[in-house]
PDB file of N, CA and C in Angstrom:
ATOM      1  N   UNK A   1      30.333  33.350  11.082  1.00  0.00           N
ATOM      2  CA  UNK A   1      31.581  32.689  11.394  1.00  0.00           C
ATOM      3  C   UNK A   1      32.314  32.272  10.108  1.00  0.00           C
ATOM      4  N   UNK A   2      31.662  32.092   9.505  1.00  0.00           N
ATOM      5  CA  UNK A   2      32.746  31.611   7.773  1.00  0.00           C
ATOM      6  C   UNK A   2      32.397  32.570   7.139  1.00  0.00           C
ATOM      7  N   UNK A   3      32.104  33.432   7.171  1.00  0.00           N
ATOM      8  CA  UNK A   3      32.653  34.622   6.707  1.00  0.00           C
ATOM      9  C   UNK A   3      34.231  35.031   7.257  1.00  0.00           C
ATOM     10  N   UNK A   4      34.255  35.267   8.336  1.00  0.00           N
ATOM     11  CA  UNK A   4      35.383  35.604   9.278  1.00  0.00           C
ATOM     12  C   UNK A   4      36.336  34.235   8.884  1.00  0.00           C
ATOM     13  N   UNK A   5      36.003  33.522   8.766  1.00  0.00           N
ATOM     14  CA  UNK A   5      37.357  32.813   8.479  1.00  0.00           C
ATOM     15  C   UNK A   5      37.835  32.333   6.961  1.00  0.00           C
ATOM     16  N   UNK A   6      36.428  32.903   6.064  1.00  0.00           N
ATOM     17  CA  UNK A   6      37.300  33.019   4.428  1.00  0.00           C
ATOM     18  C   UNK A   6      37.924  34.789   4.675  1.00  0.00           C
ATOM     19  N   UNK A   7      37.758  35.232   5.196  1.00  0.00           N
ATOM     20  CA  UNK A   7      38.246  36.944   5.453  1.00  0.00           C
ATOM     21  C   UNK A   7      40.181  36.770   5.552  1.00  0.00           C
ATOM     22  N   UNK A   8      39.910  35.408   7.069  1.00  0.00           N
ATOM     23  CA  UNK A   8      41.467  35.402   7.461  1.00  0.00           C
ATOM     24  C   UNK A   8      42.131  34.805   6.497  1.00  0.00           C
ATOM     25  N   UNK A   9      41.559  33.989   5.786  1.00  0.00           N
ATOM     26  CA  UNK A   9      42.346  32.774   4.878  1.00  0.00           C
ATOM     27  C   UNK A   9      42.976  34.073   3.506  1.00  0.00           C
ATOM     28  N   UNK A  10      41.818  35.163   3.383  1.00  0.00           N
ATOM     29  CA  UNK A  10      42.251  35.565   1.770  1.00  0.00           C
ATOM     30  C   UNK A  10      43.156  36.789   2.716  1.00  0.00           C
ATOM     31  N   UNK A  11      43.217  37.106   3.775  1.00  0.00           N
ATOM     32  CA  UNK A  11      44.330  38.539   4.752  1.00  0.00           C
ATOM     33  C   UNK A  11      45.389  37.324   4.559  1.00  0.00           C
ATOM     34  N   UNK A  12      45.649  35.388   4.866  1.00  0.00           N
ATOM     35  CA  UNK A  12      46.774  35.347   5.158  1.00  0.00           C
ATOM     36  C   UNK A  12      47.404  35.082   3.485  1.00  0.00           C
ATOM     37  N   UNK A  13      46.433  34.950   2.725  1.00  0.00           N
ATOM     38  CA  UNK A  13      47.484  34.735   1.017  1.00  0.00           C
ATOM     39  C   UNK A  13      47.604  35.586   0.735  1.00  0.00           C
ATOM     40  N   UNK A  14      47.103  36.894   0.738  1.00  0.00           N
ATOM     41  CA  UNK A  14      47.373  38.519   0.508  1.00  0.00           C
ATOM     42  C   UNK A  14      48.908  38.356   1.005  1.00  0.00           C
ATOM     43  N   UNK A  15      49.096  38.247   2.574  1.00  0.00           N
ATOM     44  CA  UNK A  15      50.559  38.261   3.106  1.00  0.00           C
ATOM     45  C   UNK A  15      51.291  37.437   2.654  1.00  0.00           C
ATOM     46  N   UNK A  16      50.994  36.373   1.958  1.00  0.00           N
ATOM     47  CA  UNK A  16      52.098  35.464   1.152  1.00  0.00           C
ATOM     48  C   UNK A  16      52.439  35.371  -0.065  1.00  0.00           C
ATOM     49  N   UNK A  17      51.385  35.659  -0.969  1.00  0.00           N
ATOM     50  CA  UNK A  17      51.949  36.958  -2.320  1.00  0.00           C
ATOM     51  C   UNK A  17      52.765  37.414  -2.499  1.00  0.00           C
ATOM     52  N   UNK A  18      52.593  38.434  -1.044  1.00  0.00           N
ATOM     53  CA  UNK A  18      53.237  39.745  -1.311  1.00  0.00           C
ATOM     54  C   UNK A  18      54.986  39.525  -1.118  1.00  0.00           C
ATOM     55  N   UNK A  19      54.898  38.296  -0.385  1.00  0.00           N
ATOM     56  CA  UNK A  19      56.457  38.134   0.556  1.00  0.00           C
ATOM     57  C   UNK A  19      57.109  37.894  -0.499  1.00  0.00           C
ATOM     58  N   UNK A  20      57.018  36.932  -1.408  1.00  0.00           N
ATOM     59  CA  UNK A  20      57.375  36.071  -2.707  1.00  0.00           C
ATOM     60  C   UNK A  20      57.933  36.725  -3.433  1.00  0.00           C
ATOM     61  N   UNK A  21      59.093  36.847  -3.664  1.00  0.00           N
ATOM     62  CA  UNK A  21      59.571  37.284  -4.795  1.00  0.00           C
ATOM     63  C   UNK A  21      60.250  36.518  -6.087  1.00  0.00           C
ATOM     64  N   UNK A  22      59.560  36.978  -7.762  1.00  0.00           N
ATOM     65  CA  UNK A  22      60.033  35.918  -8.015  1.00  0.00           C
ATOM     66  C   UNK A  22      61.108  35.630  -8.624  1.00  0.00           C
ATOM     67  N   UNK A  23      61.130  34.452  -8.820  1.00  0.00           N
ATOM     68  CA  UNK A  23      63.146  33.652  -8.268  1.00  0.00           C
ATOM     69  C   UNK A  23      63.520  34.687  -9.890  1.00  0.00           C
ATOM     70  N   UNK A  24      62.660  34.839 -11.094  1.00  0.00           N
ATOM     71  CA  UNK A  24      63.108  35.456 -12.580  1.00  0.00           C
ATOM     72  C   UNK A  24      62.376  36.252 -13.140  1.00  0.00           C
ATOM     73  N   UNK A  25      62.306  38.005 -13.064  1.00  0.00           N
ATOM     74  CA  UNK A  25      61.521  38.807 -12.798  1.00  0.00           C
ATOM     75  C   UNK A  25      61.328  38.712 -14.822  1.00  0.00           C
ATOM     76  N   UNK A  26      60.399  39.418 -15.217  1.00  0.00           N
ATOM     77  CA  UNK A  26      59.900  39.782 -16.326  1.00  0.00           C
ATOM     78  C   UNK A  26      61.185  40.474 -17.077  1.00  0.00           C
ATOM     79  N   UNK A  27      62.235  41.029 -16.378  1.00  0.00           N
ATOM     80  CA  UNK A  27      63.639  42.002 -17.376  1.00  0.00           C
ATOM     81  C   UNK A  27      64.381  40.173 -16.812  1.00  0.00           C
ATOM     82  N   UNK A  28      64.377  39.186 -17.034  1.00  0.00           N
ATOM     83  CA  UNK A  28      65.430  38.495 -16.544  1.00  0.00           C
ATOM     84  C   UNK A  28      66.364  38.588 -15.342  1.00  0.00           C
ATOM     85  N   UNK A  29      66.084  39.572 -14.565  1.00  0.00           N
ATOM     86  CA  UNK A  29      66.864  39.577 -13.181  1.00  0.00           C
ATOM     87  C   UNK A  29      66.799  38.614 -12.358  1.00  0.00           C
ATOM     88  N   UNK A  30      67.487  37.748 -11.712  1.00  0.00           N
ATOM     89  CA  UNK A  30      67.288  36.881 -10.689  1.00  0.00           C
ATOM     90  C   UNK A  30      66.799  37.309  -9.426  1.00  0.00           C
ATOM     91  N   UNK A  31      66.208  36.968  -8.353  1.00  0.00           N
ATOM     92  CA  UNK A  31      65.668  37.168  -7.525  1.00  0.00           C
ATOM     93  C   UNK A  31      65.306  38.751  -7.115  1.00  0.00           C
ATOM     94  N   UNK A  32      65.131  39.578  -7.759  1.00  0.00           N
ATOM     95  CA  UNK A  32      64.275  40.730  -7.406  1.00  0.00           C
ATOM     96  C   UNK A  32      65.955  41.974  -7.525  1.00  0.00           C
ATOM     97  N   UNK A  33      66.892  41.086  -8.093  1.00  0.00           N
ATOM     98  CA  UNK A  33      68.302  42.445  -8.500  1.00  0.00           C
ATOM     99  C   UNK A  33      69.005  41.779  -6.824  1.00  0.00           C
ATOM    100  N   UNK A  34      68.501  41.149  -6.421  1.00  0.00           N
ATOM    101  CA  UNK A  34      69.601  40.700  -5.094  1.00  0.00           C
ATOM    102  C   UNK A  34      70.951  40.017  -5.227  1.00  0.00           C
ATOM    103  N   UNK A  35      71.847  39.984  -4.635  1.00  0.00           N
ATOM    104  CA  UNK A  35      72.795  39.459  -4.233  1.00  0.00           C
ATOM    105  C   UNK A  35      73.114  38.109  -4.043  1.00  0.00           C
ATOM    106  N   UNK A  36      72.742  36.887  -4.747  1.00  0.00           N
ATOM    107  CA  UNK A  36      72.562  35.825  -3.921  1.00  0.00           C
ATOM    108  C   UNK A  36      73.931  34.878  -3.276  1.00  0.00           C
ATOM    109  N   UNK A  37      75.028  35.740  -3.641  1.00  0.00           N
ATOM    110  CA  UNK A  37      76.047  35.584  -2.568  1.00  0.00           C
ATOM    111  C   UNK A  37      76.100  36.089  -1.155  1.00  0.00           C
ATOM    112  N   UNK A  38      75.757  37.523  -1.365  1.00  0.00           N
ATOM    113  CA  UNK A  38      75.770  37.862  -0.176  1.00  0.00           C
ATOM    114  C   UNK A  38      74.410  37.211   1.434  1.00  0.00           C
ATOM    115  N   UNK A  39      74.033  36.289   0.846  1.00  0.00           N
ATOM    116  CA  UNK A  39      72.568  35.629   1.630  1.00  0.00           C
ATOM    117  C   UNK A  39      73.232  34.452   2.177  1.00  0.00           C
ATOM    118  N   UNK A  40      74.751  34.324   2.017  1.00  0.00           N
ATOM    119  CA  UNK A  40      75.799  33.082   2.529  1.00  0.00           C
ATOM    120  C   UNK A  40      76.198  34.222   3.702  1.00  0.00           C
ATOM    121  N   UNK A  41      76.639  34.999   3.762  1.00  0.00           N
ATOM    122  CA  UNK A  41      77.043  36.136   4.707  1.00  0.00           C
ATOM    123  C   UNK A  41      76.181  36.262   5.776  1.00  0.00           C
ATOM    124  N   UNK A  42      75.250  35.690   5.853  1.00  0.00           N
ATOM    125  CA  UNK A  42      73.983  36.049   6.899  1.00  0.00           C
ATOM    126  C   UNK A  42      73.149  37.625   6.649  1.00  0.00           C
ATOM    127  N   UNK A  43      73.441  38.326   5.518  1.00  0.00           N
ATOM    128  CA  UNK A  43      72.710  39.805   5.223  1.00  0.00           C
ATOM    129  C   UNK A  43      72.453  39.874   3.513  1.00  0.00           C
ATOM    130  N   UNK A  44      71.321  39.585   3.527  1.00  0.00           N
ATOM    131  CA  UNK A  44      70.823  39.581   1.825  1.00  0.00           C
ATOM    132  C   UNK A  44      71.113  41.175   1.643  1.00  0.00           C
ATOM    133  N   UNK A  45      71.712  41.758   0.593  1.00  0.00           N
ATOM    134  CA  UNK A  45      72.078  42.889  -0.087  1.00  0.00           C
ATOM    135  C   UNK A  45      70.981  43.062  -1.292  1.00  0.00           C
ATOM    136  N   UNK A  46      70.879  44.045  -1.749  1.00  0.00           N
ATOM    137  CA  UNK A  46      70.561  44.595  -2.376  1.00  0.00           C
ATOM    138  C   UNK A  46      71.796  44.360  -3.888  1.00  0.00           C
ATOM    139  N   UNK A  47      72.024  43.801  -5.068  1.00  0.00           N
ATOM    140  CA  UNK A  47      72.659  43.825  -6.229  1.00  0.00           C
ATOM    141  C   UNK A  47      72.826  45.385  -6.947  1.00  0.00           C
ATOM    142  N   UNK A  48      74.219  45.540  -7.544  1.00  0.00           N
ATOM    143  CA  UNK A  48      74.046  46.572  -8.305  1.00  0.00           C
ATOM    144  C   UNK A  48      74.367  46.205  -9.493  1.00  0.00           C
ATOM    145  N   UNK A  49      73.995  46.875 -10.971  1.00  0.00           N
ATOM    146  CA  UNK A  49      74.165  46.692 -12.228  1.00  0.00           C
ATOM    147  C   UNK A  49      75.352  46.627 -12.660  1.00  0.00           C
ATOM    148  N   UNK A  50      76.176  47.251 -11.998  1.00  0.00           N
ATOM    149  CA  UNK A  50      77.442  47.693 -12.070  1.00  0.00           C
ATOM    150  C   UNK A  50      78.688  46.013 -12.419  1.00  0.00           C
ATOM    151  N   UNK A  51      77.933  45.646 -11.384  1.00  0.00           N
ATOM    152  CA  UNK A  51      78.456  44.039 -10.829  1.00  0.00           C
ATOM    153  C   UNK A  51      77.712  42.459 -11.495  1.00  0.00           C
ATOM    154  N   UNK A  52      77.248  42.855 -12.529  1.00  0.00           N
ATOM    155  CA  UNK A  52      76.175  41.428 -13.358  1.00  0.00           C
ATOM    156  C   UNK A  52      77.258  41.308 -13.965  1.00  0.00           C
ATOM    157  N   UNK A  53      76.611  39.388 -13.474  1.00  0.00           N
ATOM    158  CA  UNK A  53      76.825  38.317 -14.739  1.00  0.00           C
ATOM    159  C   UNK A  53      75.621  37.443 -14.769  1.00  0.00           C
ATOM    160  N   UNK A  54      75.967  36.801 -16.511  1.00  0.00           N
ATOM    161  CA  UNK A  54      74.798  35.870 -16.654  1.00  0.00           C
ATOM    162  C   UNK A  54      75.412  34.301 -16.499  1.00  0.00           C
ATOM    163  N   UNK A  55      74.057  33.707 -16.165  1.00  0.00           N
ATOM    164  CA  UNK A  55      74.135  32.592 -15.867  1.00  0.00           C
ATOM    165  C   UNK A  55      72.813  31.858 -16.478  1.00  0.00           C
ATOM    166  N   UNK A  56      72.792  30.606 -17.592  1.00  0.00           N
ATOM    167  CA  UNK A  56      72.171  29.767 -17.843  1.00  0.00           C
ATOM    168  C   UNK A  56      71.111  30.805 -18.144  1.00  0.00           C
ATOM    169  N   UNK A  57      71.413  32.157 -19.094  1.00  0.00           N
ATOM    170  CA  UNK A  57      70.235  33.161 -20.029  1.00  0.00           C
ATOM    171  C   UNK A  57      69.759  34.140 -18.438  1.00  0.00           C
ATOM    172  N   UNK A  58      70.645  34.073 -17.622  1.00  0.00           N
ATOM    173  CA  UNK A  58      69.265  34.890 -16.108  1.00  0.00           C
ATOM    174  C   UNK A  58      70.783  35.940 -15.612  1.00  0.00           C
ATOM    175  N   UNK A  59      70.270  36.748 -15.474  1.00  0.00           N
ATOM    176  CA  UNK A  59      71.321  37.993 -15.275  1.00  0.00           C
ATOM    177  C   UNK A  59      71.309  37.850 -13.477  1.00  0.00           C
ATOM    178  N   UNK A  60      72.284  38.012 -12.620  1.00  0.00           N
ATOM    179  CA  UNK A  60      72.428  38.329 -11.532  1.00  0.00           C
ATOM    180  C   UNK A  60      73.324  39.429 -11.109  1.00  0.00           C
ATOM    181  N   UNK A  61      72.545  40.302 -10.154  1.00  0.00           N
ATOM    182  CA  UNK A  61      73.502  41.682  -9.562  1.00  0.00           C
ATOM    183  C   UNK A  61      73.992  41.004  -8.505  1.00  0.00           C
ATOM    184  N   UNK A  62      75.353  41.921  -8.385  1.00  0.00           N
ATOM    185  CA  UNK A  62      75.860  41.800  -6.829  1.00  0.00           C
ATOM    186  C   UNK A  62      76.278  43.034  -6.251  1.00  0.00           C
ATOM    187  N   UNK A  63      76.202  43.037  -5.015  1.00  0.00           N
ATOM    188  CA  UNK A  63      76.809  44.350  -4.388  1.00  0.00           C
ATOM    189  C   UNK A  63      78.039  44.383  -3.960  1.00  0.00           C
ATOM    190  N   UNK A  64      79.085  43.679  -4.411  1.00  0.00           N
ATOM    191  CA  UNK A  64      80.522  43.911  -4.956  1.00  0.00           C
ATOM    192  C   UNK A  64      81.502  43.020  -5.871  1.00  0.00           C
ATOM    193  N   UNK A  65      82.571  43.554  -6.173  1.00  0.00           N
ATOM    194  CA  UNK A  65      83.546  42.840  -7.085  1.00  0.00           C
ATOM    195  C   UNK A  65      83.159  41.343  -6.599  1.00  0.00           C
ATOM    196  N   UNK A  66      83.804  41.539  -5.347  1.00  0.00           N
ATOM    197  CA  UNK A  66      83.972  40.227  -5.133  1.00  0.00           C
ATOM    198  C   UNK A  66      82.964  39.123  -4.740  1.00  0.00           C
ATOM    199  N   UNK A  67      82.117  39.476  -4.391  1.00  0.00           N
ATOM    200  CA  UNK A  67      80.865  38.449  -4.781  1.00  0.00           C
ATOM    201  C   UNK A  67      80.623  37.938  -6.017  1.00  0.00           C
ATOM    202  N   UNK A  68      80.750  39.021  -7.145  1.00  0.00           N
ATOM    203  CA  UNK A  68      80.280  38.886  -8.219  1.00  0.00           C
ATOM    204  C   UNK A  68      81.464  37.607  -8.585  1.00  0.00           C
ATOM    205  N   UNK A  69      82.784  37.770  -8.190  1.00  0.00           N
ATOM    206  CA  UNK A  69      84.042  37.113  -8.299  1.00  0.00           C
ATOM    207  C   UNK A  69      83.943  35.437  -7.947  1.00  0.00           C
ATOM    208  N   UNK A  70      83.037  35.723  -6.657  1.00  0.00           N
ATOM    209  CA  UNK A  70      82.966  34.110  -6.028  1.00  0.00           C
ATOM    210  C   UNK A  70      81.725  33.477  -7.067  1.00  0.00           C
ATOM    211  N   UNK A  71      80.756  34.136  -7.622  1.00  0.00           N
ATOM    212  CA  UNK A  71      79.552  33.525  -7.825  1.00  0.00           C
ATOM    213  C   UNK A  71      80.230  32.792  -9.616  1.00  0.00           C
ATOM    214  N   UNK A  72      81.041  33.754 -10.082  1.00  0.00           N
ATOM    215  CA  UNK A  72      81.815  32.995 -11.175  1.00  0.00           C
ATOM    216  C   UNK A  72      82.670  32.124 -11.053  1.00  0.00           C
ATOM    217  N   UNK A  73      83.495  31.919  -9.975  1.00  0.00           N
ATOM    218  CA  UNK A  73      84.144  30.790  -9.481  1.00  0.00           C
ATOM    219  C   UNK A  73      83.128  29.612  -9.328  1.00  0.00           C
ATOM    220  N   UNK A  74      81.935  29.493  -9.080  1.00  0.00           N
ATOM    221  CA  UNK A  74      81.199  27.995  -8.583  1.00  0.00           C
ATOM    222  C   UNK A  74      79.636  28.820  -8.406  1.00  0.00           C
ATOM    223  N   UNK A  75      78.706  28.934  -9.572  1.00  0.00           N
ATOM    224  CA  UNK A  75      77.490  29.448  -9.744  1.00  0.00           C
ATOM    225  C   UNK A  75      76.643  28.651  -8.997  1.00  0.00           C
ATOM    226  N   UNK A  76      76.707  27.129  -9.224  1.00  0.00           N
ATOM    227  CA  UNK A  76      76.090  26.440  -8.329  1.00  0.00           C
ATOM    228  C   UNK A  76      76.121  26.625  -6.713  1.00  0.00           C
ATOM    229  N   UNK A  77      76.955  27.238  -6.382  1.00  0.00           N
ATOM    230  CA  UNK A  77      77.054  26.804  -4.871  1.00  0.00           C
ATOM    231  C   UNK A  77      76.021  28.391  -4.027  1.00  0.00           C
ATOM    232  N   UNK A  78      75.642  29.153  -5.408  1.00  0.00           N
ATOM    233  CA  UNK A  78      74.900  30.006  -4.857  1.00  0.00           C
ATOM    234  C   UNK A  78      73.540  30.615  -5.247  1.00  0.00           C
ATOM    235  N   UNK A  79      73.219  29.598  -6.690  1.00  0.00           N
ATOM    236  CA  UNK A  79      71.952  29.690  -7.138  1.00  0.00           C
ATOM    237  C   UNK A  79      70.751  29.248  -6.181  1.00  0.00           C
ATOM    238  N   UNK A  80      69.848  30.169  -6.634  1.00  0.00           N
ATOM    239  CA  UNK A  80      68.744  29.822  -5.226  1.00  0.00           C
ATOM    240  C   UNK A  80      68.662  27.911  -5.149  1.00  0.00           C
ATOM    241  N   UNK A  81      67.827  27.338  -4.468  1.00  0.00           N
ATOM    242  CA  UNK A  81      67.079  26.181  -4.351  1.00  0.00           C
ATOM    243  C   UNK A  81      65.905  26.147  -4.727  1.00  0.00           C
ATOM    244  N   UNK A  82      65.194  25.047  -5.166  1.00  0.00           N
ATOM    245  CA  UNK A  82      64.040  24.487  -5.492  1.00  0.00           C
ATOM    246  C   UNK A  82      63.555  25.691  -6.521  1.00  0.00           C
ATOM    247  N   UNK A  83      63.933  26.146  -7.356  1.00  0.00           N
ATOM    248  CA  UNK A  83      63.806  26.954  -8.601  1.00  0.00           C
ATOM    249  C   UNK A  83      63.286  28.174  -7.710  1.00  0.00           C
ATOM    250  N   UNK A  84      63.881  28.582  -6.713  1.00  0.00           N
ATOM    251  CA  UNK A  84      64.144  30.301  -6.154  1.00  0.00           C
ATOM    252  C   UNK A  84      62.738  29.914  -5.470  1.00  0.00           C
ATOM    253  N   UNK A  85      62.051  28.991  -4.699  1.00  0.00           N
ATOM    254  CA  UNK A  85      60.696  29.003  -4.015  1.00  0.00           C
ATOM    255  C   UNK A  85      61.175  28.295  -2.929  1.00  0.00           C
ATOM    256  N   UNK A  86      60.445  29.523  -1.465  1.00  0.00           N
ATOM    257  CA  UNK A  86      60.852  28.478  -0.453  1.00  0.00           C
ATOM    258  C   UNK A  86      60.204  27.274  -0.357  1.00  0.00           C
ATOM    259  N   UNK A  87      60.694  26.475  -0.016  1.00  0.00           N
ATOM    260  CA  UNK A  87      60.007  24.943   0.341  1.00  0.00           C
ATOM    261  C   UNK A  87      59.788  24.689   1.886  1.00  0.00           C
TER     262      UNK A  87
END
């Protein structure tokens, strides 16, 4: 029986690892090259290179002009929370 339930405990942190992405990847990208305007829209996007700016040394993509447009208007109002970790 505790076998079987250190088994489930290390299957459920395997699955929570993996979910995590982190908030400032090893190239400086913010959250994994995402969009973090478009996650106000109700549909997290995918960022393109095309569309970066930096913010406070951390590069962020967006998947258009105009995201990229709003996130320079007011950076705060779309930087992750609690240093990019859900709480």
């Amino acid at each position: 029986m505790k076998q079987l339930f250190l088994l489930a405990i290390a299957l459920v942190w395997g699955i929570v690892a993996q979910a995590q992405v982190d908030p400032v990847g090893k190239d400086g990208v913010a959250i994994g090259g995402y969009d973090v305007v478009s996650y106000f829209s109700g549909e997290a996007k995918q960022g393109n290179k095309t569309y970066a700016a930096k913010h406070d040394g951390v590069t962020y993509y967006f998947a258009s002009k105009a995201n990229k447009a709003k996130f320079a208007q007011s950076p705060s109002m779309y930087l992750p929370q609690f240093d990019g970790y859900c709480a």
